[in-house]
C-alpha atoms as a PDB file:
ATOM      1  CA  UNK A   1     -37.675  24.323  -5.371  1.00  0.00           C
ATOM      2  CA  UNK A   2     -37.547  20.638  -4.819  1.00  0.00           C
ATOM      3  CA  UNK A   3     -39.824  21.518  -1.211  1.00  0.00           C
ATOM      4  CA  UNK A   4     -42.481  23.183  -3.425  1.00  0.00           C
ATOM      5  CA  UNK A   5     -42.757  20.122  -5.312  1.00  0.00           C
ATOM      6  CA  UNK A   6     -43.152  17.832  -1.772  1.00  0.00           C
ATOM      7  CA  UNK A   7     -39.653  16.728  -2.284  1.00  0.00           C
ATOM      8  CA  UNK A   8     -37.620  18.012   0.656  1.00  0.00           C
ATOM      9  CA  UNK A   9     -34.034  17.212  -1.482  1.00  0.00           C
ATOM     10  CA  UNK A  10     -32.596  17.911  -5.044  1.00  0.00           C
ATOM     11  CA  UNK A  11     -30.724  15.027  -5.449  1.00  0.00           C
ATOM     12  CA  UNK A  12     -29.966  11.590  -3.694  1.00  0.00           C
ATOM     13  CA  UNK A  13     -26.156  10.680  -3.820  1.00  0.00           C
ATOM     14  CA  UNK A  14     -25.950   6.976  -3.389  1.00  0.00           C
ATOM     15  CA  UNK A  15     -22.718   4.375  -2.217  1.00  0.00           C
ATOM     16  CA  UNK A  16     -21.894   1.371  -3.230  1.00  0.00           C
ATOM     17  CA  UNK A  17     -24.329  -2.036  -3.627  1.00  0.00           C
ATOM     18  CA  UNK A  18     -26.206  -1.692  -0.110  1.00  0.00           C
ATOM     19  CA  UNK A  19     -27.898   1.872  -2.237  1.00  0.00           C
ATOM     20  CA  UNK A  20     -28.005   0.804  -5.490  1.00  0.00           C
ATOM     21  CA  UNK A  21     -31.682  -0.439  -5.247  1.00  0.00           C
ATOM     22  CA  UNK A  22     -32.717   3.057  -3.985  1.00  0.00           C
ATOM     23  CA  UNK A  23     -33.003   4.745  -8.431  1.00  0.00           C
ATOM     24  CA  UNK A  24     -35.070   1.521  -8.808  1.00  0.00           C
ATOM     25  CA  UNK A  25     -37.603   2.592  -5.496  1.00  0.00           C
ATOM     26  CA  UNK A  26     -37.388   6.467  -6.505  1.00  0.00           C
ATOM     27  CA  UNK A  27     -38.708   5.774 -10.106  1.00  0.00           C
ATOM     28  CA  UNK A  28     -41.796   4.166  -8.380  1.00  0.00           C
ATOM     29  CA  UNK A  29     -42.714   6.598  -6.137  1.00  0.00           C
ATOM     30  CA  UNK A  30     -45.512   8.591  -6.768  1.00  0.00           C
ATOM     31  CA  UNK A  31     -44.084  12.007  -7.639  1.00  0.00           C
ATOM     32  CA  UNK A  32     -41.633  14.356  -9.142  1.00  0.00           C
ATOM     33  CA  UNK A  33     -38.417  12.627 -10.289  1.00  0.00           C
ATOM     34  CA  UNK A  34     -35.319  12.734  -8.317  1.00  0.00           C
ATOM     35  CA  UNK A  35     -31.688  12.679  -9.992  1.00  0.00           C
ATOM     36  CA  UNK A  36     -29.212  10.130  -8.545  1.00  0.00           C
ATOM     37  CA  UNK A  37     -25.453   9.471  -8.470  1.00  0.00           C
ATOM     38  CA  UNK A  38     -24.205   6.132  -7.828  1.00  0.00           C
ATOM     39  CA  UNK A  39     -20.709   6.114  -6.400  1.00  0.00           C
ATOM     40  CA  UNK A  40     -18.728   2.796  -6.486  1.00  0.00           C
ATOM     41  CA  UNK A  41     -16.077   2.794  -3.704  1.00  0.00           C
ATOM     42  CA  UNK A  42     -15.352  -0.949  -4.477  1.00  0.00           C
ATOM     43  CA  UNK A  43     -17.108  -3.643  -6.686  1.00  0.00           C
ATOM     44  CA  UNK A  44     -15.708  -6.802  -5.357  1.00  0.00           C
ATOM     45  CA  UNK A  45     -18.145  -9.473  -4.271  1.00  0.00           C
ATOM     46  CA  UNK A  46     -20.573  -7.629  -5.183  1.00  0.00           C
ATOM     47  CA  UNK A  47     -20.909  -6.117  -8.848  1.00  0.00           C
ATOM     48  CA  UNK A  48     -24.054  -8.293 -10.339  1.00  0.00           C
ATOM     49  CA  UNK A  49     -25.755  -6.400  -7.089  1.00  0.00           C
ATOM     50  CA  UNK A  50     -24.950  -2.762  -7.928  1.00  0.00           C
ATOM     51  CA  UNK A  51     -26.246  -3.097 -11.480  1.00  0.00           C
ATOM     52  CA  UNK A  52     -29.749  -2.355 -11.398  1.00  0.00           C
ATOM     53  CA  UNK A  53     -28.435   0.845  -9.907  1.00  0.00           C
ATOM     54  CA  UNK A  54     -25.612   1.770 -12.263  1.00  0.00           C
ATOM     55  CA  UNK A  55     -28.511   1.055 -15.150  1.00  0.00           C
ATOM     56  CA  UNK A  56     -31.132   3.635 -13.377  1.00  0.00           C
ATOM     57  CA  UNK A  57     -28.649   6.293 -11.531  1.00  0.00           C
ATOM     58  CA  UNK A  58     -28.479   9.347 -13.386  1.00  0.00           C
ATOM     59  CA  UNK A  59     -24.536   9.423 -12.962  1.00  0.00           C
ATOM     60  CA  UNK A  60     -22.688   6.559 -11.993  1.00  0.00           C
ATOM     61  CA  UNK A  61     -18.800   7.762 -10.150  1.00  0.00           C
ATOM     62  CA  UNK A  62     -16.095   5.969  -8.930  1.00  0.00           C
ATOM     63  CA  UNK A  63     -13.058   7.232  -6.425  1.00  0.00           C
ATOM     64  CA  UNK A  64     -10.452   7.148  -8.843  1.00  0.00           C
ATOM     65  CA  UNK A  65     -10.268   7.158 -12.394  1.00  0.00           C
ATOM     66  CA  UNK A  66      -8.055   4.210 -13.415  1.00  0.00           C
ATOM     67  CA  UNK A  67     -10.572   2.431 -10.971  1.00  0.00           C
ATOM     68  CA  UNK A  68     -13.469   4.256 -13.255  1.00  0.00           C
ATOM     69  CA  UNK A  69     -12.259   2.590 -16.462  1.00  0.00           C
ATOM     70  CA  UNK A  70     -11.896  -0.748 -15.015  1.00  0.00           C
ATOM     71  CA  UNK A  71     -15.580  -0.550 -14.057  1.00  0.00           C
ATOM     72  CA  UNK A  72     -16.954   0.935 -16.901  1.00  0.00           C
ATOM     73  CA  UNK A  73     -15.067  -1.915 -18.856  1.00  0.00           C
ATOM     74  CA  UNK A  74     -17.034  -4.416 -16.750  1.00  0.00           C
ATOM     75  CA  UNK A  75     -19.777  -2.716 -17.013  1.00  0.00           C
ATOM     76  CA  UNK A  76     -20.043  -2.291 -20.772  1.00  0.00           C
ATOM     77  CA  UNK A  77     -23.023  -3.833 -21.885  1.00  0.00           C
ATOM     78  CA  UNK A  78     -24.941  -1.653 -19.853  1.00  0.00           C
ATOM     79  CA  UNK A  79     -23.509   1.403 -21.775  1.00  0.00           C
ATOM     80  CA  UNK A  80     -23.025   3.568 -19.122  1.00  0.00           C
ATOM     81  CA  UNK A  81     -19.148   5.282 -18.565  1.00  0.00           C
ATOM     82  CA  UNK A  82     -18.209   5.775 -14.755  1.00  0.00           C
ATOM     83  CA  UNK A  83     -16.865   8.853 -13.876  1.00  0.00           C
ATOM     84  CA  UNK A  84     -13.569   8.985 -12.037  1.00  0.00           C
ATOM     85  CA  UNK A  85     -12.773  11.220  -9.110  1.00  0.00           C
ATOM     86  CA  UNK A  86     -10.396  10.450  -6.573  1.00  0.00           C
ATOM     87  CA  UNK A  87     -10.641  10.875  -3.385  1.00  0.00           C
ATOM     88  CA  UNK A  88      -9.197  13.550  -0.859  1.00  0.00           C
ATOM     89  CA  UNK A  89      -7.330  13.351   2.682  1.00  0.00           C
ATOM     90  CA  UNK A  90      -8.898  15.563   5.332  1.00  0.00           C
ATOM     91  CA  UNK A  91      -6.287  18.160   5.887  1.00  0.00           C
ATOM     92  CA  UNK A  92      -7.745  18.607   9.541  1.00  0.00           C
ATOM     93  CA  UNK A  93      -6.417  15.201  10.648  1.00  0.00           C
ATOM     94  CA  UNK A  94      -3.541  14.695   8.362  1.00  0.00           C
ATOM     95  CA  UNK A  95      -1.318  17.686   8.555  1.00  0.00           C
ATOM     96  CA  UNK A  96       1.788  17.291  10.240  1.00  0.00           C
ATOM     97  CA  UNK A  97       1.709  20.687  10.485  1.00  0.00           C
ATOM     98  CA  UNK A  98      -0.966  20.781  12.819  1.00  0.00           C
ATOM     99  CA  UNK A  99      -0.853  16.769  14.181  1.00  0.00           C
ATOM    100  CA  UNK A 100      -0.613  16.528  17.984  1.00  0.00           C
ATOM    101  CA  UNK A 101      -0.281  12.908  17.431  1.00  0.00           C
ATOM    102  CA  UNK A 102       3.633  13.654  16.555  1.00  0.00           C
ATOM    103  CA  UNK A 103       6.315  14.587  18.893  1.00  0.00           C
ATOM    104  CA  UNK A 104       7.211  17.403  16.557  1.00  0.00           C
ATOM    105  CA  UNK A 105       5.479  18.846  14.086  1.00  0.00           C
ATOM    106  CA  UNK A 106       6.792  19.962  10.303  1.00  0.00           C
ATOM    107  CA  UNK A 107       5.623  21.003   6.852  1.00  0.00           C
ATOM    108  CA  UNK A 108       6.851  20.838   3.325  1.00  0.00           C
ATOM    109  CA  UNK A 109       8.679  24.256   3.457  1.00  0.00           C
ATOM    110  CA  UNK A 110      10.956  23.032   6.436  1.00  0.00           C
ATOM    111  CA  UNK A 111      10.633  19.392   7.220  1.00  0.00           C
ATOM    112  CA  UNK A 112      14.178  19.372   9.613  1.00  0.00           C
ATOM    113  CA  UNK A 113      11.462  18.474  12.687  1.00  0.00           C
ATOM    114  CA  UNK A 114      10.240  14.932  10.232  1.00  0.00           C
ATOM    115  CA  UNK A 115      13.703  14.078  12.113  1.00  0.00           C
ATOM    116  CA  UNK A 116      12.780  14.268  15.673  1.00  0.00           C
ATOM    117  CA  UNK A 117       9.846  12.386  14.537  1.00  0.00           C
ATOM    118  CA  UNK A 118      12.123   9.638  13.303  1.00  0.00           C
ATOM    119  CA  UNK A 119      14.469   9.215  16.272  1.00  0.00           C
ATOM    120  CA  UNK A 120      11.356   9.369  18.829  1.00  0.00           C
ATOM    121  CA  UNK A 121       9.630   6.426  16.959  1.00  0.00           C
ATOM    122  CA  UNK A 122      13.403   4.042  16.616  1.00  0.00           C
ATOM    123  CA  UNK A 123      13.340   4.500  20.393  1.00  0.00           C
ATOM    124  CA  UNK A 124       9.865   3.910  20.802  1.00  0.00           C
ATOM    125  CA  UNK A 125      10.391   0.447  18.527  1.00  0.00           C
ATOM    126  CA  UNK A 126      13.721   0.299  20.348  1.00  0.00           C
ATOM    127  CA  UNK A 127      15.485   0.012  16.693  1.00  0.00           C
ATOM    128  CA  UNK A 128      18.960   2.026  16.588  1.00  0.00           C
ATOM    129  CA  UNK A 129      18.640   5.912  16.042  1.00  0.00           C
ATOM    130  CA  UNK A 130      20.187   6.165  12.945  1.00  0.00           C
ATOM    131  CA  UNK A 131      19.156   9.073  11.421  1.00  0.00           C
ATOM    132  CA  UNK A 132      20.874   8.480   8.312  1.00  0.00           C
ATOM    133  CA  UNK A 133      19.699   5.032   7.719  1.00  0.00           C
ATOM    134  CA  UNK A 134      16.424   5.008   5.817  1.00  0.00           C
ATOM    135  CA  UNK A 135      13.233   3.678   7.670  1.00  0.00           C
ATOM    136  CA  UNK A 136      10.586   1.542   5.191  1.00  0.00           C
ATOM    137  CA  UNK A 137       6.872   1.432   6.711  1.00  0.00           C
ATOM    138  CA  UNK A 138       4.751  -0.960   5.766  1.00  0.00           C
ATOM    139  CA  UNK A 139       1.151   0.308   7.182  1.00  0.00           C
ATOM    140  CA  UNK A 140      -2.280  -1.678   7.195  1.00  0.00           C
ATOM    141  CA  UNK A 141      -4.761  -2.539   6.636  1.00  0.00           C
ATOM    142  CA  UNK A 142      -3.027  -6.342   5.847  1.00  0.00           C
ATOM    143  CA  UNK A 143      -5.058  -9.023   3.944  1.00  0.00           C
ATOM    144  CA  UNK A 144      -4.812 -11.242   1.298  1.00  0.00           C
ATOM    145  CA  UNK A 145      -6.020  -8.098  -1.116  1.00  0.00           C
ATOM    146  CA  UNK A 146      -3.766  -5.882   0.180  1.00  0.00           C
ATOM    147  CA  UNK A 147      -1.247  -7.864  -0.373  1.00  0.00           C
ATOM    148  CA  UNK A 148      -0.441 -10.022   2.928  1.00  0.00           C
ATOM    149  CA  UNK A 149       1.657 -12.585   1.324  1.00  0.00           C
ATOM    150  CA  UNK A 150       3.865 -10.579  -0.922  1.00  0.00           C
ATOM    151  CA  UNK A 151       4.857  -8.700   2.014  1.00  0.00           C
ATOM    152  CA  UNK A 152       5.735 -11.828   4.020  1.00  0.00           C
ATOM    153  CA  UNK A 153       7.412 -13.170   0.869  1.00  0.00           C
ATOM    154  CA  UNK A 154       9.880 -10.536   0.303  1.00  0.00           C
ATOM    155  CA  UNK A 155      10.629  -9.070   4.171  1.00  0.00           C
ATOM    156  CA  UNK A 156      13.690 -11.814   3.881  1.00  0.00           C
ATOM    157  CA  UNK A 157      15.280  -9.295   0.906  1.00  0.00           C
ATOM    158  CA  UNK A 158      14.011  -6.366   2.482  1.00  0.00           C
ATOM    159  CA  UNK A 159      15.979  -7.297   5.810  1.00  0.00           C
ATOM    160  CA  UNK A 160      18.795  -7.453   3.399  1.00  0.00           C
ATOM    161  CA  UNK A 161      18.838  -3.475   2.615  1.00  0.00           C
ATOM    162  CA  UNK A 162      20.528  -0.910   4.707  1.00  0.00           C
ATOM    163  CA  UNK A 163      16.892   0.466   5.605  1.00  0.00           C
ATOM    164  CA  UNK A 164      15.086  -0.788   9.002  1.00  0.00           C
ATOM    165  CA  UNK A 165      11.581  -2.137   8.552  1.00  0.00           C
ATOM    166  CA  UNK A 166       8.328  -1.174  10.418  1.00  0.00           C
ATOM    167  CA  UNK A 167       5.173  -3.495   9.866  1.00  0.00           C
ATOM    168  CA  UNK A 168       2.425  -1.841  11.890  1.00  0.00           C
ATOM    169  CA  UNK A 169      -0.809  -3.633  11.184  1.00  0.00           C
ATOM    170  CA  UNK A 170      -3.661  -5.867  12.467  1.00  0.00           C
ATOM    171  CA  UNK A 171      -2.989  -9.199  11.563  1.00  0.00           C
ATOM    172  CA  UNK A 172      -4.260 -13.286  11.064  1.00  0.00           C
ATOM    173  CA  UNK A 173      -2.884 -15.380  14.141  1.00  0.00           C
ATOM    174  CA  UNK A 174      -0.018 -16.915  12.543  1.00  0.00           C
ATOM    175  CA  UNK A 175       1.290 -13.943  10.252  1.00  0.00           C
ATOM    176  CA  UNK A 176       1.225 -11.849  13.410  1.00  0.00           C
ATOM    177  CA  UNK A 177       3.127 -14.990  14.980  1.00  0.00           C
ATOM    178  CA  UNK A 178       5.716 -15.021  11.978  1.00  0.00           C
ATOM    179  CA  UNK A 179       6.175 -11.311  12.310  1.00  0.00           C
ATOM    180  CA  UNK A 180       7.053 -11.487  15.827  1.00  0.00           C
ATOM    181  CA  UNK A 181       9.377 -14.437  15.622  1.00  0.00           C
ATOM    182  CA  UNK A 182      10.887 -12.317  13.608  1.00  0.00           C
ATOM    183  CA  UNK A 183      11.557  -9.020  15.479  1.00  0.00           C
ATOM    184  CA  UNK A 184      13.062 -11.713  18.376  1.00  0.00           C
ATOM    185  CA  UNK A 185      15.712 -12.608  15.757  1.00  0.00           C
ATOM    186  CA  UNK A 186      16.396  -9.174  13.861  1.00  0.00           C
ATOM    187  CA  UNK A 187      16.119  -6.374  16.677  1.00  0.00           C
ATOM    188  CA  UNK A 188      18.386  -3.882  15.249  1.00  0.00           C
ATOM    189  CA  UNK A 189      16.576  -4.291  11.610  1.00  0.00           C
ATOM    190  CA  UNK A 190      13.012  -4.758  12.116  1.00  0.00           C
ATOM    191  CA  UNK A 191       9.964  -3.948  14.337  1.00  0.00           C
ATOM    192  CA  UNK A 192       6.603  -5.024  13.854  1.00  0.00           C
ATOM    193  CA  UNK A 193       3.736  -2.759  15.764  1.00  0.00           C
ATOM    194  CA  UNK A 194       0.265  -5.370  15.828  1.00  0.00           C
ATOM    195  CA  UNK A 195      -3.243  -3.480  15.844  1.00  0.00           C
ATOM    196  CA  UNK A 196      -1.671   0.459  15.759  1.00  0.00           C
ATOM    197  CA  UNK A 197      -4.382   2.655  16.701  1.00  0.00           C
ATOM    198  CA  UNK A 198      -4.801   6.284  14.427  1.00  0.00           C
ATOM    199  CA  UNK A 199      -2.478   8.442  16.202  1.00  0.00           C
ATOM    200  CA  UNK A 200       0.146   5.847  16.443  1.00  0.00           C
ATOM    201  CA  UNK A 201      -0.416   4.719  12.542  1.00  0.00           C
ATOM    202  CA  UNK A 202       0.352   9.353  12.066  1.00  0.00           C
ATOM    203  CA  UNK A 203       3.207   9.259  14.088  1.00  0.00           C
ATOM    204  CA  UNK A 204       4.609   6.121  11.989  1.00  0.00           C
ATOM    205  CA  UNK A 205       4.465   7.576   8.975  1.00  0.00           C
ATOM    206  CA  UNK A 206       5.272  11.006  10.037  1.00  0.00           C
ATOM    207  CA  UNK A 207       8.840   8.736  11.026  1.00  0.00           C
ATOM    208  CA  UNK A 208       8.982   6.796   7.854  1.00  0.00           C
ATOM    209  CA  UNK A 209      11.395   7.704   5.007  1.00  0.00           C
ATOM    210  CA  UNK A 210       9.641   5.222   2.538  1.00  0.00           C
ATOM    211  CA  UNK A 211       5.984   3.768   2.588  1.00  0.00           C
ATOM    212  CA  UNK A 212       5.680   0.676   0.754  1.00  0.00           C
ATOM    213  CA  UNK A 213       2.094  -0.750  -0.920  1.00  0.00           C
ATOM    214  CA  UNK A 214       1.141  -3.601  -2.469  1.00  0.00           C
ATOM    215  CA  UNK A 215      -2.322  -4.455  -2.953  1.00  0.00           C
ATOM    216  CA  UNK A 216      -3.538  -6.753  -5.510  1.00  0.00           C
ATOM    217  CA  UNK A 217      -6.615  -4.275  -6.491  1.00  0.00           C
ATOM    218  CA  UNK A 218      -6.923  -0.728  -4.955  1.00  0.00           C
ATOM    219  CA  UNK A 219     -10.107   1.286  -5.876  1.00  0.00           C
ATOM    220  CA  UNK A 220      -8.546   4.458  -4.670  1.00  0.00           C
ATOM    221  CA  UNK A 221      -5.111   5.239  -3.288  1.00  0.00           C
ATOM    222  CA  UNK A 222      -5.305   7.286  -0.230  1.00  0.00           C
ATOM    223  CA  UNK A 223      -3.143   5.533   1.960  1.00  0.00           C
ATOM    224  CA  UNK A 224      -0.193   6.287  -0.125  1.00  0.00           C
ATOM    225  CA  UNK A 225      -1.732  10.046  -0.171  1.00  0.00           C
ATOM    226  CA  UNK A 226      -1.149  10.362   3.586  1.00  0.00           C
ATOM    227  CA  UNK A 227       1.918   8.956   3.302  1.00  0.00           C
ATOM    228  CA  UNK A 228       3.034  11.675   0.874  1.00  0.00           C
ATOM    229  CA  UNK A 229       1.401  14.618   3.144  1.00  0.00           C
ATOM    230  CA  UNK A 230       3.877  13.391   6.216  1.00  0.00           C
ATOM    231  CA  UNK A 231       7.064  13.151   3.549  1.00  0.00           C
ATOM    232  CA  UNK A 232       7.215   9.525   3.477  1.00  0.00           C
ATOM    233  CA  UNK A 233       7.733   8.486  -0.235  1.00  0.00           C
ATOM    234  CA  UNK A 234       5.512   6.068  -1.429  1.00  0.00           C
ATOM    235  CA  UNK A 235       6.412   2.737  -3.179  1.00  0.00           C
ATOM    236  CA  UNK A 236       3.492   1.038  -5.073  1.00  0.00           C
ATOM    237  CA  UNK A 237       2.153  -1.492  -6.570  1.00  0.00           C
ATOM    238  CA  UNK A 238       0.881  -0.022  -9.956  1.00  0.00           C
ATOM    239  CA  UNK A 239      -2.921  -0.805  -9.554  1.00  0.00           C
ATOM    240  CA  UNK A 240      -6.185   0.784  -9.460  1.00  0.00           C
ATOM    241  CA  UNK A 241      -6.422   4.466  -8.154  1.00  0.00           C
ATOM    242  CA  UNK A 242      -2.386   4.310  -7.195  1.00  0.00           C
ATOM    243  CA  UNK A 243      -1.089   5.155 -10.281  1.00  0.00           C
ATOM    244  CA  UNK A 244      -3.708   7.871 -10.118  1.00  0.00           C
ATOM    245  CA  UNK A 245      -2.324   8.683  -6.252  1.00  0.00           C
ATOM    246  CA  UNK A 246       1.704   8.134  -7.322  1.00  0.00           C
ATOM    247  CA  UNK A 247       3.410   9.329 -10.158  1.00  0.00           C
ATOM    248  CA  UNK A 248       6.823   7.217 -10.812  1.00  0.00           C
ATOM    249  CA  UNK A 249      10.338   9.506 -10.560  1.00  0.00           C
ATOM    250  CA  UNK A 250      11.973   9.477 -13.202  1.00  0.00           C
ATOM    251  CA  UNK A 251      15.908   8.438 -12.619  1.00  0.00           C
ATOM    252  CA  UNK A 252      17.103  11.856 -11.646  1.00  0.00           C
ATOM    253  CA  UNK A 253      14.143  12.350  -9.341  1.00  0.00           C
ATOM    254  CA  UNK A 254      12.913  15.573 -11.427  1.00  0.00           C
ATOM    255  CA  UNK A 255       9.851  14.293 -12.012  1.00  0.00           C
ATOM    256  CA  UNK A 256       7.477  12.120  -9.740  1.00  0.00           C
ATOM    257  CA  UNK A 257       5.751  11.557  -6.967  1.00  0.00           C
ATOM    258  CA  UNK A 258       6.528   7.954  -6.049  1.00  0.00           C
ATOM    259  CA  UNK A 259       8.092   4.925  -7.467  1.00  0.00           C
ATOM    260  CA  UNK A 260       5.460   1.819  -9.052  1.00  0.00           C
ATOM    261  CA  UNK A 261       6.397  -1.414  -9.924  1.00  0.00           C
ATOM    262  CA  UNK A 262       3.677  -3.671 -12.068  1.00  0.00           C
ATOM    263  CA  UNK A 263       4.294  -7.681 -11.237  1.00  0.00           C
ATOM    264  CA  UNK A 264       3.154  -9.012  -7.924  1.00  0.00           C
ATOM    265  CA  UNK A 265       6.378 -10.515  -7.846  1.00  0.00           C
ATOM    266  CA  UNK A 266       9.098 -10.058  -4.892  1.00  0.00           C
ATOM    267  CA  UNK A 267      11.773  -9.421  -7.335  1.00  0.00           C
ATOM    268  CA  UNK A 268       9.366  -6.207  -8.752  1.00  0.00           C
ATOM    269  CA  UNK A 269       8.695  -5.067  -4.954  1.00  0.00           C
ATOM    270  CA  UNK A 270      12.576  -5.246  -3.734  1.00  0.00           C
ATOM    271  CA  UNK A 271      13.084  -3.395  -7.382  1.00  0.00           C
ATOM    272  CA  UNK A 272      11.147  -0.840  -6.763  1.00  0.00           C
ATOM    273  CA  UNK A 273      12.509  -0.643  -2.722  1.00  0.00           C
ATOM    274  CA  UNK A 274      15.874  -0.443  -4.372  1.00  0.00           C
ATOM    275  CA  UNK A 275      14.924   2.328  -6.119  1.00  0.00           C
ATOM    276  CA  UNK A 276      13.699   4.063  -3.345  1.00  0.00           C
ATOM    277  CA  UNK A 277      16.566   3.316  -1.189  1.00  0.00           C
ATOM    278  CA  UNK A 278      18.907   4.602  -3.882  1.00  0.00           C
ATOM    279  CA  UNK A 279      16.753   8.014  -3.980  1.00  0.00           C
ATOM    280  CA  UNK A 280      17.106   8.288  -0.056  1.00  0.00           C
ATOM    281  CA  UNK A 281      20.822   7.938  -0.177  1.00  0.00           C
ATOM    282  CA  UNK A 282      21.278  10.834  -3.403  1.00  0.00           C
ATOM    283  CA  UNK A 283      21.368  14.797  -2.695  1.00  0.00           C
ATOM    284  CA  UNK A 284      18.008  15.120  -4.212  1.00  0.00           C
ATOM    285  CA  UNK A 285      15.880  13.549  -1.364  1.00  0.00           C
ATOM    286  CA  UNK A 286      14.432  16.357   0.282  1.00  0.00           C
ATOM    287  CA  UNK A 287      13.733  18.145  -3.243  1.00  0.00           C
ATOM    288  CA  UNK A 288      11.220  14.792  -3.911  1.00  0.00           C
ATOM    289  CA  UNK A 289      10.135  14.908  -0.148  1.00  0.00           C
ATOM    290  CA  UNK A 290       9.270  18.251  -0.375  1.00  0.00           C
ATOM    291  CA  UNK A 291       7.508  17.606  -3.960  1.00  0.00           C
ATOM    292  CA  UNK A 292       5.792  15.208  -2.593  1.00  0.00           C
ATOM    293  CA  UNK A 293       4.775  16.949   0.663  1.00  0.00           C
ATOM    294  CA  UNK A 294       3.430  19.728  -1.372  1.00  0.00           C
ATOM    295  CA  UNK A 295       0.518  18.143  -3.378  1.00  0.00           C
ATOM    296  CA  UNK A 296      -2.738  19.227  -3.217  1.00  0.00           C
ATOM    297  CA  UNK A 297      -4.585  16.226  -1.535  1.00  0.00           C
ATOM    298  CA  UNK A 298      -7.514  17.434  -0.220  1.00  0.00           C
ATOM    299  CA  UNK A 299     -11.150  17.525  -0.902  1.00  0.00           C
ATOM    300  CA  UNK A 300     -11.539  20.922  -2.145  1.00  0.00           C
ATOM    301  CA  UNK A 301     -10.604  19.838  -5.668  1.00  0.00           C
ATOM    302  CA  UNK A 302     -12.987  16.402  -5.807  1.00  0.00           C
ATOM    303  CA  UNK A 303     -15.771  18.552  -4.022  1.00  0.00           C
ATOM    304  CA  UNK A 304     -15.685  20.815  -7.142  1.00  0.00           C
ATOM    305  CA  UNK A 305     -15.826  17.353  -9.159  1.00  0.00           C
ATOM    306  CA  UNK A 306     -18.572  16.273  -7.461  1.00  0.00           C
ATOM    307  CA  UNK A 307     -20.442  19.888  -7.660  1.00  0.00           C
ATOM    308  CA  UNK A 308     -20.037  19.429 -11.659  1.00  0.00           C
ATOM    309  CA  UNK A 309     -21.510  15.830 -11.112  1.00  0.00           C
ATOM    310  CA  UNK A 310     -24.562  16.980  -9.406  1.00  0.00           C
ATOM    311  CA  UNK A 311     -25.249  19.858 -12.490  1.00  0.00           C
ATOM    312  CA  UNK A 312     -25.310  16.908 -14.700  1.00  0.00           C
ATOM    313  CA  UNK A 313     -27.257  14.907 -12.614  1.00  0.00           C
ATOM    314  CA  UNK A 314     -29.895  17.531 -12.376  1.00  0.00           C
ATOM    315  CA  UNK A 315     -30.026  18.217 -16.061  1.00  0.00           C
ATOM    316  CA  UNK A 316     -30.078  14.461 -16.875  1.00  0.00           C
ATOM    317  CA  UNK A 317     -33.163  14.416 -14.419  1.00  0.00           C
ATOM    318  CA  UNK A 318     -35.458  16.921 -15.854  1.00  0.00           C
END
């Protein structure tokens, strides 16, 4: 249809501010309209920039919907609501089902090969095989906005739990420096793995018992979502598209997904650790890991989102 007309497309589907000047060109052109959506992956830095094309974009989305609301709350003189869909993990690279990253693979149904997993990667980090002793990853990316210096602040009361601790992430000079100080003076506790590559970040978390995150602002939450498709339990900072991502147990660990913890605080992180910790020690673990391991995370549900998106885009445009 949209050939007939000279337009070779039905709709443009724009990202973030570097697009968000292309509704603003299209309504000049000589021509048939063209719907847009405007997707926001992150505002930060540059909001004032994306505005002329959350005013002119047919639909405006976002990649989570706690992440949605904050926008559309900055956003509110312009009276136009954000739309909320979070994002998927591709099942064809995260599936420790299928992963040859891993030096055994497992699924939620039986999960008993997660272990070989975990005693490869202690030797590997040369951290004692204890099976039975919970292992805490903390993966990157590691900035200031993901949270760089509550980590550092509370690895002294994490190093007082019974779990060992696994920071695998890229680095500034003297963190990385810190962090490896560190390892020389706790080698039976903690291990600290500086730029992991992909494969090695899959077969960390295919290890870990417990994934910790604590990001000051977090548009959408999918690293906790590929922790939770390899069976390690996220811990979370209750921000942006995580408490979208995580759903906090309850005490009996019938209900949830996760466990959150609101104050950028280290007494709210070790909390929430200590929580987690406590869950790994009870009987109903692998119930919750197997929970967990069984959401649906991948992108046939947002793709149906974003199908319904483009019908409204379409009839907004005509």
């Amino acid at each position: 249809q949209r050939a007939a007309q000279g337009t070779a497309f039905d709709i443009v589907h724009l990202h973030d501010a570097p697009a968000a000047q292309v509704p603003a060109a299209l309504a000049a052109s000589p021509g048939p309209s063209v719907p847009t959506v405007l997707t926001i992956h992150d505002a930060a830095m540059h909001l004032e920039s994306l505005r002329a094309g959350v005013t002119l974009a047919d639909v405006v989305t976002s990649v989570s919907p706690a992440y949605a609301a904050e926008l559309t709350a900055q956003l509110e003189d312009l009276g136009k609501a954000v739309i909320g869909i979070t994002n998927g993990v591709d099942g064809s690279v995260f599936n420790p089902a299928t992963d040859s990253a891993l030096p055994s693979r497992f699924n939620a149904e039986d999960s008993s090969h997660k272990g070989i997993c975990k005693s490869t990667v202690l030797r590997e980090l040369e951290l004692p095989v204890e099976l039975d002793r919970p292992l805490l990853l903390i993966d990157g990316p590691l900035g200031p906005e993901q949270g760089l210096d509550l980590v550092l602040a509370s690895l002294s009361g994490l190093l007082k739990t019974e779990a060992a601790v696994v920071v695998a992430a890229e680095l500034p000079l003297a963190a990385a420096k810190k962090l490896k100080a560190l390892r020389s003076r706790r080698r039976e506790d903690f291990a600290f793995v500086e730029r992991p590559t992909d494969p090695i970040r899959r077969r960390l978390v295919a290890a870990a018992d417990l994934a910790l995150f604590c990001p000051r602002r977090a548009p959408c939450g999918q690293g906790p979502m590929v922790a939770q498709r390899y069976g390690a339990v996220p811990i979370a900072r209750a921000v942006g598209g995580l408490v979208d991502t995580i759903v906090d147990c309850d005490a009996s660990l019938e209900t949830g997904t996760g466990f959150l913890f609101d104050d950028e605080s280290d007494e709210a992180l070790l909390g929430a650790v200590g929580r987690g910790l406590a869950a790994f020690s009870s009987a109903s673990f692998p119930r919750l890991r197997r929970r967990v391991m069984r959401l649906d995370l991948g992108w046939d549900r947002p793709a149906r989102r974003y199908l319904q998106v483009y019908r409204q885009a379409l009839g907004a445009g005509r």
